[in-house]
PDB file of N, CA and C in Angstrom:
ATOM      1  N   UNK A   1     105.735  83.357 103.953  1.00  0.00           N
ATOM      2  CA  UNK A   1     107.027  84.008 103.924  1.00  0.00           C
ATOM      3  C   UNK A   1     106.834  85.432 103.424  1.00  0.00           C
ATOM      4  N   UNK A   2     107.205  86.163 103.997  1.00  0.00           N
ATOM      5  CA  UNK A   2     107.130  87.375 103.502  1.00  0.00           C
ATOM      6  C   UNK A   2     108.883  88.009 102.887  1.00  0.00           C
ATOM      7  N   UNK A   3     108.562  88.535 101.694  1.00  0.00           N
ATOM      8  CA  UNK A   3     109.394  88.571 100.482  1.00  0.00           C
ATOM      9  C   UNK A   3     109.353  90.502 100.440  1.00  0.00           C
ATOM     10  N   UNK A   4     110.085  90.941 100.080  1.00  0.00           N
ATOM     11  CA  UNK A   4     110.112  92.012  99.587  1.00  0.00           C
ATOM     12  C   UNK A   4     109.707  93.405 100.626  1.00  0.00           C
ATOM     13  N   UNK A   5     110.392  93.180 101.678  1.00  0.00           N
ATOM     14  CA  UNK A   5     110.090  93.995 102.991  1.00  0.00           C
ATOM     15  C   UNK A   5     110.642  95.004 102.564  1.00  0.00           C
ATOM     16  N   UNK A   6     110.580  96.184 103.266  1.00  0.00           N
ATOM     17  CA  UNK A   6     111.348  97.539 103.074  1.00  0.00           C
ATOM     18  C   UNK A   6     113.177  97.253 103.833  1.00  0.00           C
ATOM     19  N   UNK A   7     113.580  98.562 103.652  1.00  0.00           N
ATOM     20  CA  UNK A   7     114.834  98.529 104.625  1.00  0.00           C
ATOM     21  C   UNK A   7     115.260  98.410 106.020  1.00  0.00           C
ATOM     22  N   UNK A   8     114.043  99.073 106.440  1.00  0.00           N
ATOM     23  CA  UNK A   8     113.164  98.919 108.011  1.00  0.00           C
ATOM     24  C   UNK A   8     112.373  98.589 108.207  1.00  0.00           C
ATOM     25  N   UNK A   9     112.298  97.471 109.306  1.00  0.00           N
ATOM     26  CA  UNK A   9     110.572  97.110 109.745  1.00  0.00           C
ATOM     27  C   UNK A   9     110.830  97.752 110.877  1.00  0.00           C
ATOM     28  N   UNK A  10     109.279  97.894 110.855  1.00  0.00           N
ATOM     29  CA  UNK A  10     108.710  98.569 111.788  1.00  0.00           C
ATOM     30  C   UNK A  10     108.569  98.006 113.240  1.00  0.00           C
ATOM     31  N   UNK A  11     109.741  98.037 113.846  1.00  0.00           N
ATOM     32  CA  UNK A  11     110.151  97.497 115.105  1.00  0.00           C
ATOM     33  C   UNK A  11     109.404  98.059 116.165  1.00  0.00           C
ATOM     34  N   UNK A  12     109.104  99.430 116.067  1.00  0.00           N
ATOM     35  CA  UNK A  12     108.517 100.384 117.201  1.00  0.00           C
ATOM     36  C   UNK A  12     107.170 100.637 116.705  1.00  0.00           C
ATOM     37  N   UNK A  13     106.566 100.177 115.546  1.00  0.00           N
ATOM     38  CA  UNK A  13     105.765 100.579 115.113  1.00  0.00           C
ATOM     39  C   UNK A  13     103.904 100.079 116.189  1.00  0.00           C
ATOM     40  N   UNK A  14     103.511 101.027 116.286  1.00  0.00           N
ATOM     41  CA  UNK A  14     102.166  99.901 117.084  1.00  0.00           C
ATOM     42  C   UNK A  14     101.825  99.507 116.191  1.00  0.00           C
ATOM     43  N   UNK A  15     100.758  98.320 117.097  1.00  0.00           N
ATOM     44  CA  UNK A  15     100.543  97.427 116.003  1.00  0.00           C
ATOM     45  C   UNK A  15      98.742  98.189 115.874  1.00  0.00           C
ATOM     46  N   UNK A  16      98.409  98.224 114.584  1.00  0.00           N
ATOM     47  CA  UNK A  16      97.293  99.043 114.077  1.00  0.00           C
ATOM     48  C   UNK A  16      96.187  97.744 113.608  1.00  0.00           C
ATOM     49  N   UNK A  17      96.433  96.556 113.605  1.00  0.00           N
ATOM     50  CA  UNK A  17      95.323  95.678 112.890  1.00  0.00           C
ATOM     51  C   UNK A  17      96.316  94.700 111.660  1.00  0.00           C
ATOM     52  N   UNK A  18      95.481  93.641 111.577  1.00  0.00           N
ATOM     53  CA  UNK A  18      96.177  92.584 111.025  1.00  0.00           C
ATOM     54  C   UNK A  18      95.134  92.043 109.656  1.00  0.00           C
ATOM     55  N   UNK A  19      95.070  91.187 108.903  1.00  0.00           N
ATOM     56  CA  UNK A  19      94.001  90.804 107.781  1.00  0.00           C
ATOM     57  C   UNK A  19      94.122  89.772 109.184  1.00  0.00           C
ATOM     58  N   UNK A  20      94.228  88.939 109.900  1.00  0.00           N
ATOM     59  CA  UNK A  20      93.638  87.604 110.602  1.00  0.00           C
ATOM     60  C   UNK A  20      92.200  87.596 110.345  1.00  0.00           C
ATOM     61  N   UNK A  21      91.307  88.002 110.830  1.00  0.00           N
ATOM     62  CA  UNK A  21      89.753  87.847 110.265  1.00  0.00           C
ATOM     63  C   UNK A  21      89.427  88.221 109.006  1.00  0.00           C
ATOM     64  N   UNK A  22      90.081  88.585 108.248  1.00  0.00           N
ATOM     65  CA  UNK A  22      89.665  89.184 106.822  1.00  0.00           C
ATOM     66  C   UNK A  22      89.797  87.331 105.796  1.00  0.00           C
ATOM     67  N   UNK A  23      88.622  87.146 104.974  1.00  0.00           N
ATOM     68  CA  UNK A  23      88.807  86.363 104.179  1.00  0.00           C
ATOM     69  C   UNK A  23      89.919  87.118 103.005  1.00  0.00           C
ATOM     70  N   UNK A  24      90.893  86.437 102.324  1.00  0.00           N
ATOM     71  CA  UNK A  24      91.947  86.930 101.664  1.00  0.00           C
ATOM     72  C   UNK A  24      91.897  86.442 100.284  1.00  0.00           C
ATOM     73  N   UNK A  25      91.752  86.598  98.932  1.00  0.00           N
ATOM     74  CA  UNK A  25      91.945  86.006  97.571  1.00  0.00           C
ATOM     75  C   UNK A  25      93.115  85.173  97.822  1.00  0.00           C
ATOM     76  N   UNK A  26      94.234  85.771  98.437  1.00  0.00           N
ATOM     77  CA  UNK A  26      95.832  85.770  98.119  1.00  0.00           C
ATOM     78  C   UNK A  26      96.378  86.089  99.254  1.00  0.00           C
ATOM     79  N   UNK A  27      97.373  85.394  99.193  1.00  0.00           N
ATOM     80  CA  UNK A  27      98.445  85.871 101.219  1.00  0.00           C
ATOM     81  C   UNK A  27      99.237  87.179 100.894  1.00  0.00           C
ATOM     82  N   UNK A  28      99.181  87.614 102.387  1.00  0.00           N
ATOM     83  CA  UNK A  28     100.117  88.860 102.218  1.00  0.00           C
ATOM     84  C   UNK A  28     101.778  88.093 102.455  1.00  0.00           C
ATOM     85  N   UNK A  29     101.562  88.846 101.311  1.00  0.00           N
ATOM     86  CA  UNK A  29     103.515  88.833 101.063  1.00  0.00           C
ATOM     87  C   UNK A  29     104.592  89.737 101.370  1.00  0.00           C
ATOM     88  N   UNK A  30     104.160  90.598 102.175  1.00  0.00           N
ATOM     89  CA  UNK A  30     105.017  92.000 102.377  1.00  0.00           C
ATOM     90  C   UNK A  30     104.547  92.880 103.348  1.00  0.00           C
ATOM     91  N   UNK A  31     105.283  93.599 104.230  1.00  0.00           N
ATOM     92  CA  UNK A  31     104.870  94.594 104.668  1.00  0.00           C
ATOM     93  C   UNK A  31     105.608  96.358 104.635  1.00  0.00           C
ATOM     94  N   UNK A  32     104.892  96.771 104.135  1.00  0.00           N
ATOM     95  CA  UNK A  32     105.409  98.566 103.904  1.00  0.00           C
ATOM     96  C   UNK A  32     104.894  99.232 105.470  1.00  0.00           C
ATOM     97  N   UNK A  33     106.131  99.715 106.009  1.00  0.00           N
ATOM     98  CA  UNK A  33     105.778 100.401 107.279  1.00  0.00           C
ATOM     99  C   UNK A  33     105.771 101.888 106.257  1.00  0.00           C
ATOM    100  N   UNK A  34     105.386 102.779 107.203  1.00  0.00           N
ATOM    101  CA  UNK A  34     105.136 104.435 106.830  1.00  0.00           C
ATOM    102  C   UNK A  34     106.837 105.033 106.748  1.00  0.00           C
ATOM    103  N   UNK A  35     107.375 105.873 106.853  1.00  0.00           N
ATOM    104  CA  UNK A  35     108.407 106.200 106.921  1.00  0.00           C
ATOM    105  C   UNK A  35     108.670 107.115 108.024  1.00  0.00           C
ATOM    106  N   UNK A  36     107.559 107.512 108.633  1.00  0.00           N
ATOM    107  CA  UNK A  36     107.481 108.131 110.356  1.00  0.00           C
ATOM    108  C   UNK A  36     107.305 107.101 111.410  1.00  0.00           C
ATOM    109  N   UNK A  37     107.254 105.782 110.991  1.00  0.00           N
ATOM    110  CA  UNK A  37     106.921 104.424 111.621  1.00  0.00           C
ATOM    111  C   UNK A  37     105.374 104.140 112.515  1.00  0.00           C
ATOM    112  N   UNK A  38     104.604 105.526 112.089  1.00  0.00           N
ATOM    113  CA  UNK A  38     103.236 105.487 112.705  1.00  0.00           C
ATOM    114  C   UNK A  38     102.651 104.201 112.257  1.00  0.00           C
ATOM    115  N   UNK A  39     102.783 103.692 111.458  1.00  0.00           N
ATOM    116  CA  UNK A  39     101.664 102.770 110.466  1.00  0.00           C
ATOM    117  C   UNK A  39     101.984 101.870 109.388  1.00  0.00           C
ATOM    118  N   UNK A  40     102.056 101.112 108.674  1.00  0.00           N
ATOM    119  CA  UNK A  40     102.327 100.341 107.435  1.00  0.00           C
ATOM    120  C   UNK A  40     101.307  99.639 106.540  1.00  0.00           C
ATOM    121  N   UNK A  41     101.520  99.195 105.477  1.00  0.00           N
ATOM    122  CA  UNK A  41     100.353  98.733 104.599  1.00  0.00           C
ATOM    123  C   UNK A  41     101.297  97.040 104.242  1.00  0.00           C
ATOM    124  N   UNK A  42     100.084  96.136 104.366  1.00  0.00           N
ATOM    125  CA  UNK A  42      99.924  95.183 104.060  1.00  0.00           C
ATOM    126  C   UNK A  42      99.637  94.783 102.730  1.00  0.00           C
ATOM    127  N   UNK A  43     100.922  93.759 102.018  1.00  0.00           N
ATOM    128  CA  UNK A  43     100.750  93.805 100.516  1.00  0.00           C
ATOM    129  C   UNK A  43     100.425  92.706 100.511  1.00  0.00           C
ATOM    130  N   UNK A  44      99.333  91.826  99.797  1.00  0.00           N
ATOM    131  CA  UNK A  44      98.918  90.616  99.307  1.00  0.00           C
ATOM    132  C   UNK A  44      99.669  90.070  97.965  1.00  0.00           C
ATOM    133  N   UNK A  45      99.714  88.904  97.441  1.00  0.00           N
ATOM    134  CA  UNK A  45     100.001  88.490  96.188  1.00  0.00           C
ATOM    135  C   UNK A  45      99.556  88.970  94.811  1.00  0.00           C
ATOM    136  N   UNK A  46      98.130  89.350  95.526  1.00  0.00           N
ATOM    137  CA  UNK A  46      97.212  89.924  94.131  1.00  0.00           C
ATOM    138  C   UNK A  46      97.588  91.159  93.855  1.00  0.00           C
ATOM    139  N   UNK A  47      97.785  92.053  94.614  1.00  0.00           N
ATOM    140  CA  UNK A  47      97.872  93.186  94.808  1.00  0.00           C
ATOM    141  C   UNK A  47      97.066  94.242  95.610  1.00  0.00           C
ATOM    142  N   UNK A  48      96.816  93.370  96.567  1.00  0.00           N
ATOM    143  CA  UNK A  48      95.860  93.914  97.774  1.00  0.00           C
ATOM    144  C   UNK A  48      96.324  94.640  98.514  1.00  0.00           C
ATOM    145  N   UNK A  49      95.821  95.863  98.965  1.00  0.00           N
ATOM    146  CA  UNK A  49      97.054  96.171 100.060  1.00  0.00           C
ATOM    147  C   UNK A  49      95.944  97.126 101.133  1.00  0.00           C
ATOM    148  N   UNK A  50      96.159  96.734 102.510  1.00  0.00           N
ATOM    149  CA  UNK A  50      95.710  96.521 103.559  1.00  0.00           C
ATOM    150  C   UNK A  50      96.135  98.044 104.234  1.00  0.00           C
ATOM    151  N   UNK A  51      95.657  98.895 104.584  1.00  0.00           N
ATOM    152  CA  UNK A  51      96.460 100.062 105.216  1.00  0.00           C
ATOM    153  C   UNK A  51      95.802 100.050 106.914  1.00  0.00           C
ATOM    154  N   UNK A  52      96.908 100.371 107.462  1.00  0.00           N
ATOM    155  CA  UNK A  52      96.879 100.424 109.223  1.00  0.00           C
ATOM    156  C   UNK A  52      97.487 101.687 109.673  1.00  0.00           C
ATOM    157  N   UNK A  53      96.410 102.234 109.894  1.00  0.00           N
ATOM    158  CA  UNK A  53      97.037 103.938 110.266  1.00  0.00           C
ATOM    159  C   UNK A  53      98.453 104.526 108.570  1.00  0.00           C
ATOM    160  N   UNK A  54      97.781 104.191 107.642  1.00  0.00           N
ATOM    161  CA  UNK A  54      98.418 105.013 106.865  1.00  0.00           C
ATOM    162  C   UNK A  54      97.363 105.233 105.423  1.00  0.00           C
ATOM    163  N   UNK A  55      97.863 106.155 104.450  1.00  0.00           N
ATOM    164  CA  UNK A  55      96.825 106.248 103.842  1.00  0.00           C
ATOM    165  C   UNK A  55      96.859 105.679 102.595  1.00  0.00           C
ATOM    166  N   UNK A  56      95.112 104.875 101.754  1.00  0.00           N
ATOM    167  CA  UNK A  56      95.499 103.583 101.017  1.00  0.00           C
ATOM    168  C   UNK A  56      95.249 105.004  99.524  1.00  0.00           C
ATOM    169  N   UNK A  57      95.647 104.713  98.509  1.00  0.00           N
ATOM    170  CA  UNK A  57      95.512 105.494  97.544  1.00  0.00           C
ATOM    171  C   UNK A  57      95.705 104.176  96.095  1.00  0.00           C
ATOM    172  N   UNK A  58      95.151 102.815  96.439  1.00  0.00           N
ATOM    173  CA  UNK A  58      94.820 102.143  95.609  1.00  0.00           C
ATOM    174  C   UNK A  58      95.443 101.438  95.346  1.00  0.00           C
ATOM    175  N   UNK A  59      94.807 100.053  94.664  1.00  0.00           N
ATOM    176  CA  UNK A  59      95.634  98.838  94.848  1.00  0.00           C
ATOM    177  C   UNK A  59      95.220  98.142  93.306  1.00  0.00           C
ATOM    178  N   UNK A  60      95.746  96.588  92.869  1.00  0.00           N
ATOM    179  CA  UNK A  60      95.905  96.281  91.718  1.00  0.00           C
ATOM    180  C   UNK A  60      94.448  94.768  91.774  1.00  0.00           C
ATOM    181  N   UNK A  61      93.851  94.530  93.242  1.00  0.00           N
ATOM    182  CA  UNK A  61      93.315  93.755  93.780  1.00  0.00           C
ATOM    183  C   UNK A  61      92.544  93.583  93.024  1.00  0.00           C
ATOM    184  N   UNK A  62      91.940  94.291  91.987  1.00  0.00           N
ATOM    185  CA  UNK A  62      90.512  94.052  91.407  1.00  0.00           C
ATOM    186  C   UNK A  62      90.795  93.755  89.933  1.00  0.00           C
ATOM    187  N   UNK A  63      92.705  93.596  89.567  1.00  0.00           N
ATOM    188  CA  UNK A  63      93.217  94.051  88.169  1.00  0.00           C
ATOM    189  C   UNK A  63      93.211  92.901  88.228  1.00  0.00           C
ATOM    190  N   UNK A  64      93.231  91.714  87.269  1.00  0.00           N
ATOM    191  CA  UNK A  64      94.021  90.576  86.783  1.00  0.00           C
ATOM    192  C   UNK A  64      95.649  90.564  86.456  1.00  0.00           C
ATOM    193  N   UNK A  65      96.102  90.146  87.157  1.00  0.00           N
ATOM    194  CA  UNK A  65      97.741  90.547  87.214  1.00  0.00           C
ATOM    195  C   UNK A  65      98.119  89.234  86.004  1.00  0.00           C
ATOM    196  N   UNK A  66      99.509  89.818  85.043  1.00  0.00           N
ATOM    197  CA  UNK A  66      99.752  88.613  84.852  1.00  0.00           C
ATOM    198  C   UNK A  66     100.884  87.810  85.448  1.00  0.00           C
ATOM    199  N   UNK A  67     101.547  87.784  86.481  1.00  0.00           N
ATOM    200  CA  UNK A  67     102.321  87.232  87.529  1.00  0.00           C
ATOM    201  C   UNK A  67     101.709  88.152  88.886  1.00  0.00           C
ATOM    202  N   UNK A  68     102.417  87.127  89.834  1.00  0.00           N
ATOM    203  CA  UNK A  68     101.718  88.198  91.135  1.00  0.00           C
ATOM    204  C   UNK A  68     102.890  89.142  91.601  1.00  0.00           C
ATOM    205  N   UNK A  69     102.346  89.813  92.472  1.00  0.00           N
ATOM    206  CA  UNK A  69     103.210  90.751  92.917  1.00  0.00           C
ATOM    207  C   UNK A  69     103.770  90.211  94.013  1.00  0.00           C
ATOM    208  N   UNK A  70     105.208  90.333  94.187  1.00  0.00           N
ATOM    209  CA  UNK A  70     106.430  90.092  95.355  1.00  0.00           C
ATOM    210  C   UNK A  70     107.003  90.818  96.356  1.00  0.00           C
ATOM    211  N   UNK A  71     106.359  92.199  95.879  1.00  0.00           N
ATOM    212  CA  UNK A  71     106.860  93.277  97.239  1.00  0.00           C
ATOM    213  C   UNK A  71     106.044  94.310  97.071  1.00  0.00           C
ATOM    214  N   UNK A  72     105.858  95.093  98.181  1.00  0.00           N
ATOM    215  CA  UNK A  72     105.434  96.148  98.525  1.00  0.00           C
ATOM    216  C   UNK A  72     106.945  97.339  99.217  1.00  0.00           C
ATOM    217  N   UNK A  73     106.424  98.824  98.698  1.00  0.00           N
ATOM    218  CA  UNK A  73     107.790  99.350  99.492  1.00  0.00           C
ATOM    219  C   UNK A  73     107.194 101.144  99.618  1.00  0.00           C
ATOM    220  N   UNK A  74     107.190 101.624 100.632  1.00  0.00           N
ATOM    221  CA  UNK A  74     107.084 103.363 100.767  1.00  0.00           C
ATOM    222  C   UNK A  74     108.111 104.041 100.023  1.00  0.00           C
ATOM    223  N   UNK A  75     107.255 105.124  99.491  1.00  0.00           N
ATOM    224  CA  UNK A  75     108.659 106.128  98.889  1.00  0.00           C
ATOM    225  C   UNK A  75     108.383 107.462 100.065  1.00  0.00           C
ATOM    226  N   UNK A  76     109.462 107.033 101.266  1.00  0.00           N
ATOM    227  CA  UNK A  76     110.050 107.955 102.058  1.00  0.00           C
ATOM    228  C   UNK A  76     110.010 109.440 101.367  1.00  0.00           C
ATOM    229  N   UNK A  77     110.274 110.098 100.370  1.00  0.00           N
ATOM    230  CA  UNK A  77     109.384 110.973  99.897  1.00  0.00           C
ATOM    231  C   UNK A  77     108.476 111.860 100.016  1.00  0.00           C
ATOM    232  N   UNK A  78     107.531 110.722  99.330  1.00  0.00           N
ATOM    233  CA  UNK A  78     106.278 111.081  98.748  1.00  0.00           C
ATOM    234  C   UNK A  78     104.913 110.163  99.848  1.00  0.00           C
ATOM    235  N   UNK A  79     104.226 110.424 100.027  1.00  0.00           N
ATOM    236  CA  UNK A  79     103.124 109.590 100.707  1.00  0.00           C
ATOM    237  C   UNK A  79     102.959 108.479  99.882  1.00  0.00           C
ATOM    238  N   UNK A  80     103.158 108.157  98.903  1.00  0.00           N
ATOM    239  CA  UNK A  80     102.755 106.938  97.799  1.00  0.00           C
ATOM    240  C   UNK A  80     103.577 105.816  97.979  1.00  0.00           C
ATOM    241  N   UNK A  81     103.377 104.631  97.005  1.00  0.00           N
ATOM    242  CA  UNK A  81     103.456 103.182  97.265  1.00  0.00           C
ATOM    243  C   UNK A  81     103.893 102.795  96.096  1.00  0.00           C
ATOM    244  N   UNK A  82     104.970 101.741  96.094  1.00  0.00           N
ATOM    245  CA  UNK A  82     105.316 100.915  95.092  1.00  0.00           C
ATOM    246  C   UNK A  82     104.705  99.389  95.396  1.00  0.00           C
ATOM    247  N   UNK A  83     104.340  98.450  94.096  1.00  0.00           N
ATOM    248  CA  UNK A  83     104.576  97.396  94.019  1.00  0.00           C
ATOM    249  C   UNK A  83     105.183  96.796  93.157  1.00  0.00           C
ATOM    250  N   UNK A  84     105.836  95.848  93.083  1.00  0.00           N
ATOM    251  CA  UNK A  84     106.615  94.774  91.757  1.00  0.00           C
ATOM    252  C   UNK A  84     105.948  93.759  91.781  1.00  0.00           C
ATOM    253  N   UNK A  85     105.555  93.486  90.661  1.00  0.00           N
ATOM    254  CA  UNK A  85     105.607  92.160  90.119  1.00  0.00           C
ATOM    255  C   UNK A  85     106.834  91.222  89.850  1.00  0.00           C
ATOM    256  N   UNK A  86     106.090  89.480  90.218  1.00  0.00           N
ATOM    257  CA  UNK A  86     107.359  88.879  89.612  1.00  0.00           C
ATOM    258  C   UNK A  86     107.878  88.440  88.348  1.00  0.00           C
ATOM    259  N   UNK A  87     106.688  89.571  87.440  1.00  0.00           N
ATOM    260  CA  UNK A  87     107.561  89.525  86.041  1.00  0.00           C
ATOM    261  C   UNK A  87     108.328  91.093  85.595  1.00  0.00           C
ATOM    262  N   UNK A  88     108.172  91.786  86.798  1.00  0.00           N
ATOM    263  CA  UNK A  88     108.755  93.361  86.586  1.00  0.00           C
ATOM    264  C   UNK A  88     108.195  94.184  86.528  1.00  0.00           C
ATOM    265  N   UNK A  89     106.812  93.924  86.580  1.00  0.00           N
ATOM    266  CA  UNK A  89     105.563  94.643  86.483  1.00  0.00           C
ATOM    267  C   UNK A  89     105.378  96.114  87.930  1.00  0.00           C
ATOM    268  N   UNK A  90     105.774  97.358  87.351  1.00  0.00           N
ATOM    269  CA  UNK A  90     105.987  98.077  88.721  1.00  0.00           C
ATOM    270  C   UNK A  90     104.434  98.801  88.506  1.00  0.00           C
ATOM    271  N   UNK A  91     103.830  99.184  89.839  1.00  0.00           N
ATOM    272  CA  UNK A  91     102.524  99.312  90.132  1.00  0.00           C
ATOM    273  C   UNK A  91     102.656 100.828  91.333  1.00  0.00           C
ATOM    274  N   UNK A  92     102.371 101.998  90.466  1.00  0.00           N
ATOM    275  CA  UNK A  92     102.775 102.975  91.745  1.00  0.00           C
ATOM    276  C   UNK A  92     101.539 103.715  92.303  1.00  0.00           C
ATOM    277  N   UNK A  93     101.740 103.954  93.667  1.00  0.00           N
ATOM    278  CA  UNK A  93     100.047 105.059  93.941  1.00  0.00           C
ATOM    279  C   UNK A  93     100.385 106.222  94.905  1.00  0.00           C
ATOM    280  N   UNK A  94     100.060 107.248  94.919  1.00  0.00           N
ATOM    281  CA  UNK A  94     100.036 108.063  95.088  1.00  0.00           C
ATOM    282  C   UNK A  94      98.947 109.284  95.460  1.00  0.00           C
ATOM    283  N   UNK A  95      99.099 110.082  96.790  1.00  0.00           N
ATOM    284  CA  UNK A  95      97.740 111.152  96.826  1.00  0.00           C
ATOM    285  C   UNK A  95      97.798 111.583  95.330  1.00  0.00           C
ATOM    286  N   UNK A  96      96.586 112.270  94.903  1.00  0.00           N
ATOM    287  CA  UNK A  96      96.136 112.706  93.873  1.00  0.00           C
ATOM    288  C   UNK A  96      96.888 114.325  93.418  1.00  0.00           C
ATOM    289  N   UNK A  97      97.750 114.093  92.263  1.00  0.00           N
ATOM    290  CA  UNK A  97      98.302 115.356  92.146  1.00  0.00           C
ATOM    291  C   UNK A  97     100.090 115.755  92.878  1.00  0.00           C
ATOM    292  N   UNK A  98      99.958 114.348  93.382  1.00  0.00           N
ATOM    293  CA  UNK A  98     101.773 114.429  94.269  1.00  0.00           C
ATOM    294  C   UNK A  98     102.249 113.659  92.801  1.00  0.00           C
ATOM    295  N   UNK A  99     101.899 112.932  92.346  1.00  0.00           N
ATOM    296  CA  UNK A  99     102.548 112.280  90.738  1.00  0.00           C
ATOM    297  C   UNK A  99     104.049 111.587  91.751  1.00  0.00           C
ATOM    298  N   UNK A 100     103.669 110.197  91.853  1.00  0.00           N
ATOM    299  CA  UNK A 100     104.447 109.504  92.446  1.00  0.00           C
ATOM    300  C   UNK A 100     105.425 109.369  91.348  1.00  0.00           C
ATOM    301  N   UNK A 101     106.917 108.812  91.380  1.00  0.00           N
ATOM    302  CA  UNK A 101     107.932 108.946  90.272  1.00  0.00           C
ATOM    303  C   UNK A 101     107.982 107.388  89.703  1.00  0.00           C
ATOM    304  N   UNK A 102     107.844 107.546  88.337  1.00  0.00           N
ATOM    305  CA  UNK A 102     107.422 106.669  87.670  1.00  0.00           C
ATOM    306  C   UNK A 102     108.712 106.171  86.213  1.00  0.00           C
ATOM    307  N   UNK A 103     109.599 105.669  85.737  1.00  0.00           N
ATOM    308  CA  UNK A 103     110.960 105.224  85.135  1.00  0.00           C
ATOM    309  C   UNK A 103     110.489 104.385  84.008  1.00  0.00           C
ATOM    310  N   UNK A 104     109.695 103.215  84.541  1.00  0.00           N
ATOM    311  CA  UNK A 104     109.049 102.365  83.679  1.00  0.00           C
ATOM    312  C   UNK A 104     109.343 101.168  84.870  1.00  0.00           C
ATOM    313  N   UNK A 105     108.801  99.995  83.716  1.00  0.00           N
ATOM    314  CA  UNK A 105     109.164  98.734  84.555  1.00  0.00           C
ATOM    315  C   UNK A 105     109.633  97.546  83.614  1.00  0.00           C
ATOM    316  N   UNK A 106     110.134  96.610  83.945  1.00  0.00           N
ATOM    317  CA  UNK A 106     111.252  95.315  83.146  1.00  0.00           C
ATOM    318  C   UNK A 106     109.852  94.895  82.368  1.00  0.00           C
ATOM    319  N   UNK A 107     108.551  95.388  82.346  1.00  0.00           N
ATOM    320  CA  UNK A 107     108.203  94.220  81.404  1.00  0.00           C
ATOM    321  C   UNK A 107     107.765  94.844  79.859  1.00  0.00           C
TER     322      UNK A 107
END
Protein backbone atom coordinates (compact mmCIF):
# COMPACT_ATOMS: atom_id res chain seq x y z
CA UNK A 1 0.00 0.00 0.00
CA UNK A 2 1.42 3.02 -0.64
CA UNK A 3 0.74 5.76 2.13
CA UNK A 4 1.78 9.23 2.00
CA UNK A 5 1.72 10.18 -1.82
CA UNK A 6 2.08 13.79 -2.83
CA UNK A 7 -0.96 15.95 -4.13
CA UNK A 8 -0.24 14.76 -7.66
CA UNK A 9 0.81 11.62 -9.08
CA UNK A 10 2.50 11.55 -11.71
CA UNK A 11 -0.08 10.60 -14.30
CA UNK A 12 1.99 11.84 -17.39
CA UNK A 13 5.02 11.16 -15.86
CA UNK A 14 7.35 8.45 -18.00
CA UNK A 15 8.02 5.81 -16.43
CA UNK A 16 12.03 6.07 -15.57
CA UNK A 17 12.66 2.51 -13.67
CA UNK A 18 11.13 0.68 -10.84
CA UNK A 19 13.14 -1.18 -7.53
CA UNK A 20 11.38 -4.69 -9.23
CA UNK A 21 14.96 -6.25 -9.52
CA UNK A 22 16.50 -4.40 -6.71
CA UNK A 23 16.77 -6.65 -3.46
CA UNK A 24 14.94 -4.14 -0.85
CA UNK A 25 15.64 -4.05 3.29
CA UNK A 26 12.01 -2.54 3.38
CA UNK A 27 8.96 -1.88 0.79
CA UNK A 28 8.48 1.25 -0.86
CA UNK A 29 5.82 3.08 0.70
CA UNK A 30 5.47 6.21 -1.31
CA UNK A 31 6.07 7.87 -4.30
CA UNK A 32 7.45 11.68 -4.75
CA UNK A 33 7.00 12.70 -8.44
CA UNK A 34 9.35 15.94 -9.37
CA UNK A 35 7.21 18.97 -9.56
CA UNK A 36 7.91 19.45 -13.52
CA UNK A 37 6.53 15.74 -13.62
CA UNK A 38 9.89 14.68 -15.48
CA UNK A 39 10.72 12.09 -12.74
CA UNK A 40 9.94 10.98 -9.04
CA UNK A 41 11.74 9.29 -6.14
CA UNK A 42 10.78 6.16 -4.59
CA UNK A 43 10.43 6.14 -0.71
CA UNK A 44 11.02 2.81 1.17
CA UNK A 45 10.02 2.17 4.91
CA UNK A 46 13.59 2.52 6.02
CA UNK A 47 14.19 5.48 4.45
CA UNK A 48 15.46 4.51 1.16
CA UNK A 49 14.75 6.51 -1.53
CA UNK A 50 15.14 5.42 -5.11
CA UNK A 51 15.52 8.45 -7.67
CA UNK A 52 14.24 8.09 -11.49
CA UNK A 53 15.29 10.95 -13.55
CA UNK A 54 15.43 13.25 -10.50
CA UNK A 55 18.13 14.20 -8.26
CA UNK A 56 18.93 11.91 -4.95
CA UNK A 57 20.63 14.29 -2.28
CA UNK A 58 20.35 11.52 0.49
CA UNK A 59 18.47 9.24 2.35
CA UNK A 60 18.00 7.86 6.12
CA UNK A 61 18.66 4.03 4.62
CA UNK A 62 21.85 3.47 6.38
CA UNK A 63 20.35 5.45 9.79
CA UNK A 64 18.58 3.16 12.29
CA UNK A 65 15.21 4.80 12.40
CA UNK A 66 13.29 4.60 15.50
CA UNK A 67 9.77 4.06 13.76
CA UNK A 68 9.74 3.82 9.99
CA UNK A 69 9.03 6.33 7.72
CA UNK A 70 5.31 6.76 6.08
CA UNK A 71 5.76 9.28 3.37
CA UNK A 72 7.85 10.78 1.07
CA UNK A 73 6.87 14.43 -0.52
CA UNK A 74 8.81 17.25 -3.07
CA UNK A 75 9.09 20.76 -1.95
CA UNK A 76 7.80 22.30 -5.31
CA UNK A 77 10.20 25.03 -4.31
CA UNK A 78 13.25 23.90 -3.69
CA UNK A 79 14.86 20.71 -5.50
CA UNK A 80 14.85 18.90 -1.98
CA UNK A 81 12.82 16.13 -0.21
CA UNK A 82 10.84 15.54 2.79
CA UNK A 83 10.31 12.41 4.80
CA UNK A 84 8.04 11.62 8.02
CA UNK A 85 8.27 9.27 10.24
CA UNK A 86 5.51 7.40 11.98
CA UNK A 87 6.55 8.81 15.16
CA UNK A 88 6.96 12.54 13.62
CA UNK A 89 10.30 12.15 12.88
CA UNK A 90 10.76 14.80 9.76
CA UNK A 91 13.91 13.92 7.57
CA UNK A 92 14.79 16.82 4.95
CA UNK A 93 17.45 16.84 1.86
CA UNK A 94 18.40 19.16 -0.16
CA UNK A 95 21.22 20.34 -3.07
CA UNK A 96 24.04 21.54 -1.00
CA UNK A 97 23.71 25.20 0.09
CA UNK A 98 19.75 25.59 -1.14
CA UNK A 99 19.11 24.88 2.96
CA UNK A 100 15.86 23.04 2.48
CA UNK A 101 13.17 24.68 5.17
CA UNK A 102 13.35 23.05 8.26
CA UNK A 103 10.34 24.03 11.58
CA UNK A 104 11.21 21.00 13.58
CA UNK A 105 9.37 17.76 13.90
CA UNK A 106 6.50 16.13 16.58
CA UNK A 107 9.17 14.13 18.14
Amino acid sequence: MLVGVCDRLPYNAPFEGSTGSIHLNKPVIGIAPVSDGSGYRLIASDGGVFSYNAPFFGSTGSIKLNKPVVGGFNHNSYDGYWMVASDGGLFTFSPPGEGMPFFGSAV
